[in-house]
Protein backbone atom coordinates (compact mmCIF):
# COMPACT_ATOMS: atom_id res chain seq x y z
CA UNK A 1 -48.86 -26.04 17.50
CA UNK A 2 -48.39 -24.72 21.09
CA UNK A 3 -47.63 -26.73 24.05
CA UNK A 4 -46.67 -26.36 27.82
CA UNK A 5 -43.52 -27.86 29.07
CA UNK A 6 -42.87 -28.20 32.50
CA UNK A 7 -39.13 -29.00 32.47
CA UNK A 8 -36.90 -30.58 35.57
CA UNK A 9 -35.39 -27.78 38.01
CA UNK A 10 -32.25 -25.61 36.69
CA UNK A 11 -32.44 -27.84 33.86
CA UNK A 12 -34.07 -26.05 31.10
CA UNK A 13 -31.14 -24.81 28.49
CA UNK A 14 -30.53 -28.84 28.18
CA UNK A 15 -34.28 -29.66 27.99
CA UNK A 16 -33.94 -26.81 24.92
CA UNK A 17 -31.19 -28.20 23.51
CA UNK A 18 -32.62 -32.15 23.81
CA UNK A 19 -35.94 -30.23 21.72
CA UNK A 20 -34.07 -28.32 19.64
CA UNK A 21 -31.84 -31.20 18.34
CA UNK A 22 -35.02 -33.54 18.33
CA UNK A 23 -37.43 -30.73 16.21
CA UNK A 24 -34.80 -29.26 13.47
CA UNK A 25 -34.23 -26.50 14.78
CA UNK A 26 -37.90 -25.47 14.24
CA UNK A 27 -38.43 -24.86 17.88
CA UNK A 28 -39.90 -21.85 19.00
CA UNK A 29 -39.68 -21.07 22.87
CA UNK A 30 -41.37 -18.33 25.17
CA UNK A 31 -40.35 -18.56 28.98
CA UNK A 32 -40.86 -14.81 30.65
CA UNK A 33 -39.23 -13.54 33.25
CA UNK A 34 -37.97 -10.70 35.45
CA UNK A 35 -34.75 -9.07 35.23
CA UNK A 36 -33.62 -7.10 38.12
CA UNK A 37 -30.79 -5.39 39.57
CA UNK A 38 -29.35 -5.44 43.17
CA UNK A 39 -26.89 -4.24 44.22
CA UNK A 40 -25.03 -5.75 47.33
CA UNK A 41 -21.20 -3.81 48.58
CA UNK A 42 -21.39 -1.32 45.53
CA UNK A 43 -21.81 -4.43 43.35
CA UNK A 44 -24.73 -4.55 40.94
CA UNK A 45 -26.01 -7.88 40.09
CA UNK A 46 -27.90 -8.76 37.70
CA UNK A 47 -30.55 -11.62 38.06
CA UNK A 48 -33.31 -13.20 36.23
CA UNK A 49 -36.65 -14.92 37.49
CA UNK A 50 -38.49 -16.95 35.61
CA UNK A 51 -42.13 -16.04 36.21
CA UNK A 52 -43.65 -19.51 35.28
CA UNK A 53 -41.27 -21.29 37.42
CA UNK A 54 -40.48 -24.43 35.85
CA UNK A 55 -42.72 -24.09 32.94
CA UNK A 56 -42.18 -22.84 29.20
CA UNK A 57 -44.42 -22.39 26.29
CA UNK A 58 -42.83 -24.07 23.18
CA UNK A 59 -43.97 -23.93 19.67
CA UNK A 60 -43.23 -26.79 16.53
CA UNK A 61 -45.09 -27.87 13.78
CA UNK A 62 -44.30 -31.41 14.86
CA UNK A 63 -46.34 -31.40 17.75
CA UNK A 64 -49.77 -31.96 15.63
CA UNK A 65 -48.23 -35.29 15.56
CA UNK A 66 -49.46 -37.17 19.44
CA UNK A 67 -45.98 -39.62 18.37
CA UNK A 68 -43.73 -36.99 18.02
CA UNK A 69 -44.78 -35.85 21.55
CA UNK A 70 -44.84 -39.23 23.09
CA UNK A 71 -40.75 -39.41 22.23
CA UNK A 72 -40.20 -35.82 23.82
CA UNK A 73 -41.96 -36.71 26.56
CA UNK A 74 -37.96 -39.05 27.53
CA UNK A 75 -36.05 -35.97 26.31
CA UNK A 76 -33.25 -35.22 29.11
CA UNK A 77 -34.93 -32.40 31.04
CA UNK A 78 -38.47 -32.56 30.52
CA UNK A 79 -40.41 -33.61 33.07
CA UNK A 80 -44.07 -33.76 31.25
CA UNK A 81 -46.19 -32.27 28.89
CA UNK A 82 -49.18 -30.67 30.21
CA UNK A 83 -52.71 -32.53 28.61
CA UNK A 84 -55.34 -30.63 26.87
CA UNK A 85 -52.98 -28.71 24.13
CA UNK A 86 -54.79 -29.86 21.06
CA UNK A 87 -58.21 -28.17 22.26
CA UNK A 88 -56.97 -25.10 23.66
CA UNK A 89 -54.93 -23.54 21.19
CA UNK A 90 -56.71 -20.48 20.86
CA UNK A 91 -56.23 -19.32 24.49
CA UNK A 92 -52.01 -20.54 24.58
């Protein structure tokens, strides 16, 4: 089941790895993003913008438990789980 994360700022690879340990590795995540280049004295950089800002789609067959989100909800890093996931699963 599909659910939307929004996770504390510059936080989120330890809000995945607080999931990930807490779900078995079952954790499926999908956070898009832009990857640019700029270049600044003859130096490319390369960066990376999320596009959802602090948010991140995250799939787990635990979830169609409410308890099992109740505990993430104290992982380190998440901030809260957005309502409403259980009726609209066929638009995430």
């Amino acid at each position: 089941m599909w659910t939307v994360i929004k996770y504390k700022k510059n936080n989120y690879y330890q809000m995945k790895q607080s999931l990930i340990f807490f779900l078995d590795d079952s954790a499926k995540f999908y956070r898009p993003e832009i990857r640019y280049k700029k270049k600044t004295k003859n130096i490319d950089r390369k960066f990376c913008l999320p596009i959802l800002n602090n948010y991140v789609f995250c799939y787990s067959k635990k979830f169609e438990n409410s308890f099992s989100i109740e505990k993430c909800k104290y992982l380190k890093g998440v901030d809260y789980f957005l309502g409403g996931y259980n009726h609209n699963q066929a638009q995430i």
